[in-house]
PDB file of N, CA and C in Angstrom:
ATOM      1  N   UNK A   1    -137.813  67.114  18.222  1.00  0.00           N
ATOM      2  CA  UNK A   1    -138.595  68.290  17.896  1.00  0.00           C
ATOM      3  C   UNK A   1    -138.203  68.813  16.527  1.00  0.00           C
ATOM      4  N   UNK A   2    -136.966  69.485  16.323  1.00  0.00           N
ATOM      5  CA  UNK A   2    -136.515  69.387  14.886  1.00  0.00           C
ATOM      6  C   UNK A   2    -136.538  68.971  13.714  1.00  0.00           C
ATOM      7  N   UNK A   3    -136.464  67.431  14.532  1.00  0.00           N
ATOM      8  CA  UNK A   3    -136.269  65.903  12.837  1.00  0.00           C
ATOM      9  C   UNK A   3    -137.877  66.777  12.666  1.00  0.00           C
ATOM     10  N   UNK A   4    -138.813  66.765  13.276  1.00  0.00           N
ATOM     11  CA  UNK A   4    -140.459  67.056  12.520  1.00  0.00           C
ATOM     12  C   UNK A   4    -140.795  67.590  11.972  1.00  0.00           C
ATOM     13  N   UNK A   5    -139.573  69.054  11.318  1.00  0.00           N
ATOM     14  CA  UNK A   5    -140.260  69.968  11.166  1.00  0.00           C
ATOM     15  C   UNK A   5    -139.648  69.470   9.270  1.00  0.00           C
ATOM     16  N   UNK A   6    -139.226  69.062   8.590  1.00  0.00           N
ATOM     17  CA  UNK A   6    -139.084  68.275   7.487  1.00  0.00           C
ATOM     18  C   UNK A   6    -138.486  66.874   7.429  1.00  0.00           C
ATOM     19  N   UNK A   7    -139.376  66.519   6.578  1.00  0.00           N
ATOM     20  CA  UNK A   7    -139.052  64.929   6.127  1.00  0.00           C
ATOM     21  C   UNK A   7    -138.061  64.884   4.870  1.00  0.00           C
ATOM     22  N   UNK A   8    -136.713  64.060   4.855  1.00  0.00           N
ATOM     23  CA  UNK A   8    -135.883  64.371   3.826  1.00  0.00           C
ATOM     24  C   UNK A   8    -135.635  62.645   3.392  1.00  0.00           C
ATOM     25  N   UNK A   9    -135.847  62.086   2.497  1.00  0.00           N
ATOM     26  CA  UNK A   9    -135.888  60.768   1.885  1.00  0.00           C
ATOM     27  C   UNK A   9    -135.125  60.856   0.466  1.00  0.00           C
ATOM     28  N   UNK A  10    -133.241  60.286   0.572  1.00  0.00           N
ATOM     29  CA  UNK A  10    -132.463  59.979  -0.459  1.00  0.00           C
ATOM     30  C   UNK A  10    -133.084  59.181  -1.356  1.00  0.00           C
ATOM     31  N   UNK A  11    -133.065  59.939  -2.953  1.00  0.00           N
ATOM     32  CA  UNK A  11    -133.647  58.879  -3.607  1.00  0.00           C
ATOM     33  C   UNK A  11    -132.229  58.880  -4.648  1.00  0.00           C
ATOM     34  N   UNK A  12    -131.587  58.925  -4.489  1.00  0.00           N
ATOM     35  CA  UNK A  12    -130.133  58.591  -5.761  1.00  0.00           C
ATOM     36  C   UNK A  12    -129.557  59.835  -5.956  1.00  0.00           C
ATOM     37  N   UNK A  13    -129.934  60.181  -7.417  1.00  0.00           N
ATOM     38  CA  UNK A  13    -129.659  61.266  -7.794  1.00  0.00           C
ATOM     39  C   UNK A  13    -129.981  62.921  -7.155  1.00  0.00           C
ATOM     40  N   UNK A  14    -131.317  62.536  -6.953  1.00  0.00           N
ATOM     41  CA  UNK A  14    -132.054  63.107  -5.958  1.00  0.00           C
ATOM     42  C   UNK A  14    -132.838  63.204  -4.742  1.00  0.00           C
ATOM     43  N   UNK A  15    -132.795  64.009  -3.992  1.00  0.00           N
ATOM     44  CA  UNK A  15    -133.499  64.235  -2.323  1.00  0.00           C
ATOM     45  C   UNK A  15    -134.936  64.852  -2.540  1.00  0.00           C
ATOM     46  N   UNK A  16    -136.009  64.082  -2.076  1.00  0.00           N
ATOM     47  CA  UNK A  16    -137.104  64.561  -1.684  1.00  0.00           C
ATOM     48  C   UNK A  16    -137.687  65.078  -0.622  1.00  0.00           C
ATOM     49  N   UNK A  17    -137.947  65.754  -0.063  1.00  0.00           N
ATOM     50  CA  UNK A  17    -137.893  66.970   1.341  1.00  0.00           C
ATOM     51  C   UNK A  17    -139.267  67.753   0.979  1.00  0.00           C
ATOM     52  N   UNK A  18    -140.243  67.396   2.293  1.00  0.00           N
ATOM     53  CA  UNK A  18    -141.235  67.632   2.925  1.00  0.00           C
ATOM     54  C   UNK A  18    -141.072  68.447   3.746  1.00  0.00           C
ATOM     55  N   UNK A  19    -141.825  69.788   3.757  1.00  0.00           N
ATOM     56  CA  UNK A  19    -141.614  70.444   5.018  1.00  0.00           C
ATOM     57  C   UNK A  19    -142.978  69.899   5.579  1.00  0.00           C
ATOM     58  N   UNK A  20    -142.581  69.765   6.795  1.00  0.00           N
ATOM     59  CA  UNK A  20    -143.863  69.299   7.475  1.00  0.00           C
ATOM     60  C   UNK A  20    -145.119  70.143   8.874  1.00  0.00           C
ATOM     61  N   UNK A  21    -145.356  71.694   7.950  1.00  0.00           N
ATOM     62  CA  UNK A  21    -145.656  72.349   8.395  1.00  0.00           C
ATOM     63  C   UNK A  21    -146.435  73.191   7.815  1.00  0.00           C
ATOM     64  N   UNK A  22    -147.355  73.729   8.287  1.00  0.00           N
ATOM     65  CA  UNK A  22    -148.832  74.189   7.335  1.00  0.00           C
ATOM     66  C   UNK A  22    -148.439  75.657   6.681  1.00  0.00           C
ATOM     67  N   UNK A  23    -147.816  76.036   6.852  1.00  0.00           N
ATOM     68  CA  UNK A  23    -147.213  77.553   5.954  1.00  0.00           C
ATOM     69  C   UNK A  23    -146.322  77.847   6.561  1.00  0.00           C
ATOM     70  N   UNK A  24    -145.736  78.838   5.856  1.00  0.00           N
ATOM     71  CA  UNK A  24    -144.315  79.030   5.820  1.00  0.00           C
ATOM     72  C   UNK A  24    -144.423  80.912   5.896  1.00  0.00           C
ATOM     73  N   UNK A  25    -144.857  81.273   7.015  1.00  0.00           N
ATOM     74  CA  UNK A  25    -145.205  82.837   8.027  1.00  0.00           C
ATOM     75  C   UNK A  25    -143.725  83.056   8.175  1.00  0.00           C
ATOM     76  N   UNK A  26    -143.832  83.947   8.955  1.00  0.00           N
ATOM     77  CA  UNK A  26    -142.431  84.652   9.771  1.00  0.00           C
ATOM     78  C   UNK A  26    -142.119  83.236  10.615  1.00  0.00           C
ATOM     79  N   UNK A  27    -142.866  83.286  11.296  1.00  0.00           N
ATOM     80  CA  UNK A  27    -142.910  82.245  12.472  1.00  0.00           C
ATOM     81  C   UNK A  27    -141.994  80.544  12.314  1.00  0.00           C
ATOM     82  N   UNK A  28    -142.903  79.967  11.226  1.00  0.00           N
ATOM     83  CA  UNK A  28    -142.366  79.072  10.568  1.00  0.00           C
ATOM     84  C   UNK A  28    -140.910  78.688   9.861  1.00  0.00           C
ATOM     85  N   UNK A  29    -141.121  80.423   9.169  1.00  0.00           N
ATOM     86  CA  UNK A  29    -139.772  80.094   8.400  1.00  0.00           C
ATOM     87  C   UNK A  29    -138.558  80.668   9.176  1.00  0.00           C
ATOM     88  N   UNK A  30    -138.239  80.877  10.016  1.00  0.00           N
ATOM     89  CA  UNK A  30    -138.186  81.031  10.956  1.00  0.00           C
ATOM     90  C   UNK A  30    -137.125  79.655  11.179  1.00  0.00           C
ATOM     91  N   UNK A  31    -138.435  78.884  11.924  1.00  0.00           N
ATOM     92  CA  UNK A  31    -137.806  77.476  12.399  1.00  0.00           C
ATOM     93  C   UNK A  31    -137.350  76.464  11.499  1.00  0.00           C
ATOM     94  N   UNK A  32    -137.648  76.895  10.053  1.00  0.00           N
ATOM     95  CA  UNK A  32    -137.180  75.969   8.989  1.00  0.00           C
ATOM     96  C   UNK A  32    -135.818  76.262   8.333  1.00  0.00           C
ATOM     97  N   UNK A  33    -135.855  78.071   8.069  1.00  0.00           N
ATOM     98  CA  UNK A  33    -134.216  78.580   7.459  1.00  0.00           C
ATOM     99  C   UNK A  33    -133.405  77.352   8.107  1.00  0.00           C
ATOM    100  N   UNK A  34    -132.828  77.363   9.362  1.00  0.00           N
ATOM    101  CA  UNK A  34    -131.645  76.469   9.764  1.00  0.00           C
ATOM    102  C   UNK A  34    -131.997  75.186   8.673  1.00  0.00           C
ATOM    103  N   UNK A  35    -132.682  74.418   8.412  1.00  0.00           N
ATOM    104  CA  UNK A  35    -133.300  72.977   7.696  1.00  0.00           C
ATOM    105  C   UNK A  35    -133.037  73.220   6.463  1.00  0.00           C
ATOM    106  N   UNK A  36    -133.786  74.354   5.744  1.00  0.00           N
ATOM    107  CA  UNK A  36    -133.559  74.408   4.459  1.00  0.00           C
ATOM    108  C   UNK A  36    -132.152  74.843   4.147  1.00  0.00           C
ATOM    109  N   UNK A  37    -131.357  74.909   4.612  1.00  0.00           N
ATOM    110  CA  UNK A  37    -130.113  75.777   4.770  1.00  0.00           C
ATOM    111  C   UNK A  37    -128.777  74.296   5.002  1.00  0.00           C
ATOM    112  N   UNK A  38    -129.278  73.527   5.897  1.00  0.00           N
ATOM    113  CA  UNK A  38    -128.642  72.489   6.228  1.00  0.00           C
ATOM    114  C   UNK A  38    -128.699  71.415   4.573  1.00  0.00           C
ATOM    115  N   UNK A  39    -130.020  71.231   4.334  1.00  0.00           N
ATOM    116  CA  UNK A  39    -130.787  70.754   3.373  1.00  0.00           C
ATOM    117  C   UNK A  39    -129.747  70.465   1.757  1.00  0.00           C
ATOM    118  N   UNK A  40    -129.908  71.921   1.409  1.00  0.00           N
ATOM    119  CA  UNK A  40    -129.185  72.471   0.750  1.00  0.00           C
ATOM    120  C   UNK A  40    -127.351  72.587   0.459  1.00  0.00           C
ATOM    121  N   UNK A  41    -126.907  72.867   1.939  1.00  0.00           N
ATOM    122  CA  UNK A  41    -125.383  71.879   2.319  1.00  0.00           C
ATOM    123  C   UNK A  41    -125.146  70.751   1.941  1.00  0.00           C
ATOM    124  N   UNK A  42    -126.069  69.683   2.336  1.00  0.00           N
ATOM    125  CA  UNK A  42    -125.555  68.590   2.603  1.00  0.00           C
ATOM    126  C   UNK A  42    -126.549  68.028   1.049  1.00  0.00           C
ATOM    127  N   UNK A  43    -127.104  68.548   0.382  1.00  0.00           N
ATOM    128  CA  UNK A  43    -127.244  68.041  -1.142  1.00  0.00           C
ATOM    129  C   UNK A  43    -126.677  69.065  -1.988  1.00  0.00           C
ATOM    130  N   UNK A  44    -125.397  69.339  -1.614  1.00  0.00           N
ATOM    131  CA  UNK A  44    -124.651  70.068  -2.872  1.00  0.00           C
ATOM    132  C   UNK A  44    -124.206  69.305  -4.164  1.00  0.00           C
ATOM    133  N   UNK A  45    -124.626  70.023  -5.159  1.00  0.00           N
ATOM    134  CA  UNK A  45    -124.588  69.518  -6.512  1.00  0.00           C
ATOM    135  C   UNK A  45    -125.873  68.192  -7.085  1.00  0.00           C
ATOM    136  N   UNK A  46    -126.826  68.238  -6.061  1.00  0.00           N
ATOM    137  CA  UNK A  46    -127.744  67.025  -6.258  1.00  0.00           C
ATOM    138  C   UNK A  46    -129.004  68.073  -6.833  1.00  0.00           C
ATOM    139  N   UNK A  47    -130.044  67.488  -6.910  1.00  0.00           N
ATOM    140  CA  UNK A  47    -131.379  67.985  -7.093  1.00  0.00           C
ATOM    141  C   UNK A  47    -132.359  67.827  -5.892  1.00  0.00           C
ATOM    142  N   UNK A  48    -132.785  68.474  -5.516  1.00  0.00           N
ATOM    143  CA  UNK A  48    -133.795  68.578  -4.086  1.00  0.00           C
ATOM    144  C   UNK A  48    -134.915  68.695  -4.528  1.00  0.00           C
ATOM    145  N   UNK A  49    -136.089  67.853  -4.306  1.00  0.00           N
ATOM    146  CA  UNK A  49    -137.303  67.690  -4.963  1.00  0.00           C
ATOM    147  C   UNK A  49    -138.159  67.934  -3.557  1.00  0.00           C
ATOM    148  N   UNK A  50    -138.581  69.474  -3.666  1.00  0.00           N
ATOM    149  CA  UNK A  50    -139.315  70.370  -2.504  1.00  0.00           C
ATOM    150  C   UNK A  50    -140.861  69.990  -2.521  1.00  0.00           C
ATOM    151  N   UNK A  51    -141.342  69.067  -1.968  1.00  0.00           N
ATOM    152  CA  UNK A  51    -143.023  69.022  -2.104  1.00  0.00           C
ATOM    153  C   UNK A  51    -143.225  70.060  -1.073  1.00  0.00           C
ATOM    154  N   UNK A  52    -144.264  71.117  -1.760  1.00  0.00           N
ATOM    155  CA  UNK A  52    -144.604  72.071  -1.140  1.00  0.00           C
ATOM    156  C   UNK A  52    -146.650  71.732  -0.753  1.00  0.00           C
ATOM    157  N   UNK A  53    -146.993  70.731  -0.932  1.00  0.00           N
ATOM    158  CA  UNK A  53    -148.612  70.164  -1.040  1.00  0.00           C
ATOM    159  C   UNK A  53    -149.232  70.285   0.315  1.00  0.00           C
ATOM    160  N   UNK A  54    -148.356  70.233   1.379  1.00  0.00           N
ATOM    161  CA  UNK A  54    -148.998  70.133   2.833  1.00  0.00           C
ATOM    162  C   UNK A  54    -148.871  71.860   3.179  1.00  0.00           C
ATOM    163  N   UNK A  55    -148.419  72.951   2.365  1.00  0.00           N
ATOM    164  CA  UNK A  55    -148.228  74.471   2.450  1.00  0.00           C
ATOM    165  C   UNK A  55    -149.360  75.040   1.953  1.00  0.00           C
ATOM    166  N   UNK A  56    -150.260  75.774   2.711  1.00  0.00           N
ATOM    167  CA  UNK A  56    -151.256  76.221   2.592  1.00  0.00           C
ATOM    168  C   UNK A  56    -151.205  78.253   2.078  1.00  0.00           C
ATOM    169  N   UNK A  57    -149.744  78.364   2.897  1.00  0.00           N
ATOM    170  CA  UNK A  57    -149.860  79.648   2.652  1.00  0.00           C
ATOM    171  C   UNK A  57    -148.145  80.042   3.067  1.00  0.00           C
ATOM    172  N   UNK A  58    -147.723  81.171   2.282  1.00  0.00           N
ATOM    173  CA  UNK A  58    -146.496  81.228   2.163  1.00  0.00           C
ATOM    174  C   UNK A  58    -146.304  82.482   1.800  1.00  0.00           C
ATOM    175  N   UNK A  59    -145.351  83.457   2.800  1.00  0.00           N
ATOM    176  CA  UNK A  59    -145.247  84.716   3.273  1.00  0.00           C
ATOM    177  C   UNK A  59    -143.781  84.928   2.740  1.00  0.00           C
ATOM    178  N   UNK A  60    -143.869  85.917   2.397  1.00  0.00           N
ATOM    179  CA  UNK A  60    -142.536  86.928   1.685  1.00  0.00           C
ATOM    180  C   UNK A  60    -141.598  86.291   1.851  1.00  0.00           C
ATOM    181  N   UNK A  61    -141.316  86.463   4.025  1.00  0.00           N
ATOM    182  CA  UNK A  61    -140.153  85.344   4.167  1.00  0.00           C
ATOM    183  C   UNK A  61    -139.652  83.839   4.087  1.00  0.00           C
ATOM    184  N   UNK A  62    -141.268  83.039   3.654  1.00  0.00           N
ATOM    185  CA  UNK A  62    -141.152  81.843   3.469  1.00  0.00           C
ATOM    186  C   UNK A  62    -140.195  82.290   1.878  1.00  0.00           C
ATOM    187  N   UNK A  63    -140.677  82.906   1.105  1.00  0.00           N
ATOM    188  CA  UNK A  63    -140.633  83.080  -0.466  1.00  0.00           C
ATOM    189  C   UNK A  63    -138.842  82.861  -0.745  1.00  0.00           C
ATOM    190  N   UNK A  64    -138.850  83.841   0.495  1.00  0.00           N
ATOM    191  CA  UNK A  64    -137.657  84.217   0.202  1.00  0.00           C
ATOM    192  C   UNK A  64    -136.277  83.126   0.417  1.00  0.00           C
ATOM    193  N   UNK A  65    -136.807  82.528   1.507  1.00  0.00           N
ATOM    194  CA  UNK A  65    -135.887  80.833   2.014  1.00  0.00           C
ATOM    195  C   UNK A  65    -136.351  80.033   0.814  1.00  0.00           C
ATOM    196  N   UNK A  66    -137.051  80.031  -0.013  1.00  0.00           N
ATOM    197  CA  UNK A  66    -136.626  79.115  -1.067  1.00  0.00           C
ATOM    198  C   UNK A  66    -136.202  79.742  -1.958  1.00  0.00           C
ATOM    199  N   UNK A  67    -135.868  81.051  -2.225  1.00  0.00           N
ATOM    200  CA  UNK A  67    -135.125  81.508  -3.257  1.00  0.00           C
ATOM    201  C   UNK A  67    -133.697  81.379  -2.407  1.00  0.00           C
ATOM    202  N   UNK A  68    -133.068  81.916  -1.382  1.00  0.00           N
ATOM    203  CA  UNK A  68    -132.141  81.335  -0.723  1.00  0.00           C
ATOM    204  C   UNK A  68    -131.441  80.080  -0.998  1.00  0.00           C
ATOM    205  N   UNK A  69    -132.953  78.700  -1.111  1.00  0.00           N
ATOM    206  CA  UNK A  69    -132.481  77.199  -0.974  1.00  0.00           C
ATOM    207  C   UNK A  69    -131.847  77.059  -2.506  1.00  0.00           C
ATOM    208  N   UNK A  70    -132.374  78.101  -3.392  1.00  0.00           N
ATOM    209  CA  UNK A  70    -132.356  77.732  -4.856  1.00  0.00           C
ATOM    210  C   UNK A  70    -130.860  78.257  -5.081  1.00  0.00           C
ATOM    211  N   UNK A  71    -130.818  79.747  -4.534  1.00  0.00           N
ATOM    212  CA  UNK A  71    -129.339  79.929  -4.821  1.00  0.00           C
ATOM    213  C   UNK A  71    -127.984  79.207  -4.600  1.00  0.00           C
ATOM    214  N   UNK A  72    -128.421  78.612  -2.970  1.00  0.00           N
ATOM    215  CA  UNK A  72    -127.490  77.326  -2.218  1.00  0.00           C
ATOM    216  C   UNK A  72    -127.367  76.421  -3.312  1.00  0.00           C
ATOM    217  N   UNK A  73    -128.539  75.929  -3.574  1.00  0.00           N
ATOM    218  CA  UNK A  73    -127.925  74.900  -4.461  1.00  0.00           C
ATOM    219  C   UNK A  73    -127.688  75.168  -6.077  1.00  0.00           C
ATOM    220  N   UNK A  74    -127.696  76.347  -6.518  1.00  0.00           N
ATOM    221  CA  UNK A  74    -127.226  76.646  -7.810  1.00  0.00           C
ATOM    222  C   UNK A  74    -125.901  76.792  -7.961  1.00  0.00           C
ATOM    223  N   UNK A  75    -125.546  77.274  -6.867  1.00  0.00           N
ATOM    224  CA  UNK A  75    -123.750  77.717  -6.270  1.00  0.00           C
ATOM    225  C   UNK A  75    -123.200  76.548  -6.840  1.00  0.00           C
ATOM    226  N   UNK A  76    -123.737  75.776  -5.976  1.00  0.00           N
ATOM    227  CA  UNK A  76    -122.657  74.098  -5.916  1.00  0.00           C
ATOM    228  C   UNK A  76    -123.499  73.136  -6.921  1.00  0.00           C
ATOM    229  N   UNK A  77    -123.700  73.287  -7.920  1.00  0.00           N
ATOM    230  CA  UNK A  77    -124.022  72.573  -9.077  1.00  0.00           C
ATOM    231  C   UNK A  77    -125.794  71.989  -9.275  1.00  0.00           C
ATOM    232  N   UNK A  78    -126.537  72.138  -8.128  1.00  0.00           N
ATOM    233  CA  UNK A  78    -127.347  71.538  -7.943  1.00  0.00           C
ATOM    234  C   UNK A  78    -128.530  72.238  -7.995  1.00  0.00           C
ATOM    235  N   UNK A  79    -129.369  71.672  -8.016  1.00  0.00           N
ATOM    236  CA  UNK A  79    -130.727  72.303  -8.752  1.00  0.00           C
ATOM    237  C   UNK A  79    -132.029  72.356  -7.680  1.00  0.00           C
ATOM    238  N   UNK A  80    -132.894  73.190  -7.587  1.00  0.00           N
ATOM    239  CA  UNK A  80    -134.372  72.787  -6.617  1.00  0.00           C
ATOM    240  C   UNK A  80    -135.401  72.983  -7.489  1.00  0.00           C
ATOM    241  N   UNK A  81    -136.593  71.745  -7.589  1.00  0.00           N
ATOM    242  CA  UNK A  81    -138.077  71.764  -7.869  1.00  0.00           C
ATOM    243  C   UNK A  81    -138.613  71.633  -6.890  1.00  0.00           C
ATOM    244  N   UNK A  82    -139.451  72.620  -7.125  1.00  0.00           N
ATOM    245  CA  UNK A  82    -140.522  72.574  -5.965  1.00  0.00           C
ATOM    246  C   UNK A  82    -141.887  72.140  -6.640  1.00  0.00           C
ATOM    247  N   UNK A  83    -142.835  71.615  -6.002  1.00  0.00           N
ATOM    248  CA  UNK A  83    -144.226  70.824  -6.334  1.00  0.00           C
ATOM    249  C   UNK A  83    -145.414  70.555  -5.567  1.00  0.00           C
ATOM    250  N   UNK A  84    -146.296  70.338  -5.975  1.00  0.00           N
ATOM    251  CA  UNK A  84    -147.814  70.248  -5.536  1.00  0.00           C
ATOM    252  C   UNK A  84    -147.932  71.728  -4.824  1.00  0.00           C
ATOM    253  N   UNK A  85    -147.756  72.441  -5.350  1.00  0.00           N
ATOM    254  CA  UNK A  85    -148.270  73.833  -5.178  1.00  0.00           C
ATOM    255  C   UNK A  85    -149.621  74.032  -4.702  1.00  0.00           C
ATOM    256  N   UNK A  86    -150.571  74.379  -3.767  1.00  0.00           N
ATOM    257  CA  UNK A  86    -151.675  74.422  -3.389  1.00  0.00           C
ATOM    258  C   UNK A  86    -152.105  75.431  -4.122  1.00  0.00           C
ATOM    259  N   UNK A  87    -153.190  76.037  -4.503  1.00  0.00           N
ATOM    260  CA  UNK A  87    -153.828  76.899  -5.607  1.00  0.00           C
ATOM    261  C   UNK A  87    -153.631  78.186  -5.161  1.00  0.00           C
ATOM    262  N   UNK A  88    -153.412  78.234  -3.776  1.00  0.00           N
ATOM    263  CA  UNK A  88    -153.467  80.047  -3.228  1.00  0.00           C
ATOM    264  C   UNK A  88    -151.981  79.983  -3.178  1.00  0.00           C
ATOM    265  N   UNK A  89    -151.135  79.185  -3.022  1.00  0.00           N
ATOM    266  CA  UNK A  89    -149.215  79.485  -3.188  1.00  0.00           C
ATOM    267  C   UNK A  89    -148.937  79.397  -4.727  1.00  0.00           C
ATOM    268  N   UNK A  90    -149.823  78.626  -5.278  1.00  0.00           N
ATOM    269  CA  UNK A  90    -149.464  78.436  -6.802  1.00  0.00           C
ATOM    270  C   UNK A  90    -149.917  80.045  -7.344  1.00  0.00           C
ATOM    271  N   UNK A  91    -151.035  80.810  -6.859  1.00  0.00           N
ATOM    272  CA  UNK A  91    -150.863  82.127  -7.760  1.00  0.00           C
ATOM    273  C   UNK A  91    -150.061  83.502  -6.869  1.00  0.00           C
ATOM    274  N   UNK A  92    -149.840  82.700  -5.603  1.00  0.00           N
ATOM    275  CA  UNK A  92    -148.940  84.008  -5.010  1.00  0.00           C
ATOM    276  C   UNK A  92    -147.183  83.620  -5.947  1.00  0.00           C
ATOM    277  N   UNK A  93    -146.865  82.389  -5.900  1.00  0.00           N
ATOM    278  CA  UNK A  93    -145.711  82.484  -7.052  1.00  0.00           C
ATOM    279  C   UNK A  93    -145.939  83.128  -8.589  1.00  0.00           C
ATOM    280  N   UNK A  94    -146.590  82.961  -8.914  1.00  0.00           N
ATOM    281  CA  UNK A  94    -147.218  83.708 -10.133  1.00  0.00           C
ATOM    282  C   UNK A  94    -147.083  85.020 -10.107  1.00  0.00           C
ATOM    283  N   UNK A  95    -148.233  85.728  -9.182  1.00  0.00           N
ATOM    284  CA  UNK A  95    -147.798  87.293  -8.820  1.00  0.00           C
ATOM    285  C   UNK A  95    -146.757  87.935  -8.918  1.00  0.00           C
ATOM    286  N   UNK A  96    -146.500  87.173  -7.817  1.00  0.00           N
ATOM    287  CA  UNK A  96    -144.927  88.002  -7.612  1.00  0.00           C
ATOM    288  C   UNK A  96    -143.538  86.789  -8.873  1.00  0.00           C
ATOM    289  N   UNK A  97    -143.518  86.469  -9.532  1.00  0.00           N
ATOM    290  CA  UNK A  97    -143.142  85.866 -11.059  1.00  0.00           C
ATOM    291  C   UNK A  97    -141.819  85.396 -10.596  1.00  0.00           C
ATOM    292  N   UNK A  98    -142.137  84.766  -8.861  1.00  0.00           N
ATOM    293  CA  UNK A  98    -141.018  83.591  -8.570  1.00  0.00           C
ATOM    294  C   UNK A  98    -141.384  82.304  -9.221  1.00  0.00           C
ATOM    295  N   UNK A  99    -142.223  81.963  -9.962  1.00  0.00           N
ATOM    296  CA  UNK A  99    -142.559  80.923 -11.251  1.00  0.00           C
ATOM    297  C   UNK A  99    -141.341  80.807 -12.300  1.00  0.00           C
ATOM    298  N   UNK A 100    -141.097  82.285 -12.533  1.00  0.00           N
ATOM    299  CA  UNK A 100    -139.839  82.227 -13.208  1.00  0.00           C
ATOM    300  C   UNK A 100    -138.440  82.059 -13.465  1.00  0.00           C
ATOM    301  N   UNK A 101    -138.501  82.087 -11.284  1.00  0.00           N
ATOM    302  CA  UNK A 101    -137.207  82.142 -10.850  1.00  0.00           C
ATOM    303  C   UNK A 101    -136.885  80.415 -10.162  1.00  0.00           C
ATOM    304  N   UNK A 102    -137.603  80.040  -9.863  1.00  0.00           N
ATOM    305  CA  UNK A 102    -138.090  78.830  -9.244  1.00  0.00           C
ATOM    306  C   UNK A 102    -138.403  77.875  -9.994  1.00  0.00           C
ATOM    307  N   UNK A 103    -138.192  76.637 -10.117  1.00  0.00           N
ATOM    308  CA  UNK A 103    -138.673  75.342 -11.432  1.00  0.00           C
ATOM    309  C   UNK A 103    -139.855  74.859 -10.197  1.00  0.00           C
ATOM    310  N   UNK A 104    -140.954  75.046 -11.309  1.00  0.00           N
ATOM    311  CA  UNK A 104    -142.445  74.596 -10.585  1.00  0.00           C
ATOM    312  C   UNK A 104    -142.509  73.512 -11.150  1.00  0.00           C
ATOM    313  N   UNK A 105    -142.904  72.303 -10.452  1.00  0.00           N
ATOM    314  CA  UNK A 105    -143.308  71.286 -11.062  1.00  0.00           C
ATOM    315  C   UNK A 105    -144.744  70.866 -10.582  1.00  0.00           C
ATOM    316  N   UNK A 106    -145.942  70.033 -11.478  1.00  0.00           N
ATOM    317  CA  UNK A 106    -147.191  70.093 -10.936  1.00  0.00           C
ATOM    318  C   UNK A 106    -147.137  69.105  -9.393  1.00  0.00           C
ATOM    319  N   UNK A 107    -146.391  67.993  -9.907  1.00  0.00           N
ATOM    320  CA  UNK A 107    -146.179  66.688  -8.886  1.00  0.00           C
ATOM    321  C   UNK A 107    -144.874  66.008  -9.089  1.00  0.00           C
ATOM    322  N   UNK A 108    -144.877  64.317  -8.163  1.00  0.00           N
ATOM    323  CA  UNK A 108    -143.377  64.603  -7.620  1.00  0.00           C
ATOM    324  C   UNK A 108    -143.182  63.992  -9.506  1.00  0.00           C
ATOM    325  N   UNK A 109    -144.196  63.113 -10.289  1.00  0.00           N
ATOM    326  CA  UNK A 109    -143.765  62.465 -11.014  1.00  0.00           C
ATOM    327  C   UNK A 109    -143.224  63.580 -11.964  1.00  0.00           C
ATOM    328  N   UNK A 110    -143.372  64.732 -12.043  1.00  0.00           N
ATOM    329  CA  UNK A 110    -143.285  65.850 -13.055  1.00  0.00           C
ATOM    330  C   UNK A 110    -142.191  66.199 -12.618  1.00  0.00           C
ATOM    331  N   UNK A 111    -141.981  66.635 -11.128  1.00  0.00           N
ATOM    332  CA  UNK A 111    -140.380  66.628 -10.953  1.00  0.00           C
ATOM    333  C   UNK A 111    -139.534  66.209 -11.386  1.00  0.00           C
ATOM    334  N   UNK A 112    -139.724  64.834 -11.048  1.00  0.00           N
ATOM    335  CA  UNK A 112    -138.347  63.998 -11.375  1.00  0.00           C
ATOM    336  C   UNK A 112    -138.346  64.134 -12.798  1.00  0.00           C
ATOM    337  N   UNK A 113    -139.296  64.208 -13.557  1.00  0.00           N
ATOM    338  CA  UNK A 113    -138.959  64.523 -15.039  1.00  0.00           C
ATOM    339  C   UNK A 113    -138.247  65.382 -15.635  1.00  0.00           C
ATOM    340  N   UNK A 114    -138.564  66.464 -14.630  1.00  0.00           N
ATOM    341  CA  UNK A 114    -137.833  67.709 -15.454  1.00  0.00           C
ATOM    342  C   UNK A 114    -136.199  67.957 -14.786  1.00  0.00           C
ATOM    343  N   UNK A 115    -135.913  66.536 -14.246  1.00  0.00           N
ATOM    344  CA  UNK A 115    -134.649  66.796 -13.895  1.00  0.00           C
ATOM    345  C   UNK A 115    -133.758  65.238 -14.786  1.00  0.00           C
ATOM    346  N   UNK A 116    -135.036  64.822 -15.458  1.00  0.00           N
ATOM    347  CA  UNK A 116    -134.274  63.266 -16.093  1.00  0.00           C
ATOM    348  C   UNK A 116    -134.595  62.229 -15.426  1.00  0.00           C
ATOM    349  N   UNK A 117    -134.965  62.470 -14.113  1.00  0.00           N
ATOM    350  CA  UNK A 117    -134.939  61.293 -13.487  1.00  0.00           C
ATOM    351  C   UNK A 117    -136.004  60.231 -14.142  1.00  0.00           C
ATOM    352  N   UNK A 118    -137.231  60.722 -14.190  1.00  0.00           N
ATOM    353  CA  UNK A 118    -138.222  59.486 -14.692  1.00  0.00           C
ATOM    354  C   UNK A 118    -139.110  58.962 -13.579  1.00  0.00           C
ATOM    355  N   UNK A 119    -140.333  58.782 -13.654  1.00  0.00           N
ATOM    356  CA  UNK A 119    -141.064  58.340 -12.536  1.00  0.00           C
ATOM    357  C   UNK A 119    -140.607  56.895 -11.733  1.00  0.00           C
ATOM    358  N   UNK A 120    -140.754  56.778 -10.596  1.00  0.00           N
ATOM    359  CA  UNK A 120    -140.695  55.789  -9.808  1.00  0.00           C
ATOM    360  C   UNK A 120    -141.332  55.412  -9.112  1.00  0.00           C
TER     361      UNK A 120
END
């Protein structure tokens, strides 16, 4: 029941992590904090490449577990992009100018760029 609720695939330098759940409500984030939280532990000092594309909609407290995931891994050397932003999460980050606080990337190939990695 758990493993479903994100998909996490080692790619070297960096971890790519799917949440695999249509928004990120009270409800949701909720059942994900423990994941993104674990997530974040266990890629200390790495880069976590967050596809956010299957997220339709994303609530204060979703907002707020990835500013959480970002701090986790800023602590311990490591960095989070998040990507494929859907058009209604892409201007609620905007709004509220977690764009600024957060490394947006358009897709995963833009990710890995803006961390060095290089497409694969």
């Amino acid at each position: 029941m758990a493993a479903t609720l994100l998909k996490v695939t080692d790619e070297g330098p960096a971890v790519l992590a799917t949440p695999l759940v249509p928004e990120l409500d009270a409800v949701t984030s909720e059942q994900m904090a423990p994941h993104f939280r674990d997530l974040a532990n266990k890629s200390a000092g790495r880069v976590v490449l967050l596809d956010l594309s299957h997220i339709a909609f994303i609530q204060s407290i979703g907002f707020g577990l990835l500013v959480e995931m970002n701090q986790l891994l800023h602590a311990s050397g490591g960095r989070l992009i998040v990507f494929g932003l859907q058009p209604r999460v892409r201007t609620l980050m905007h709004v509220t100018r977690l764009d600024s606080v957060l490394t947006v990337a358009s897709d995963v190939a833009d990710a890995r760029e803006a961390f060095g990695a290089g497409p694969t």
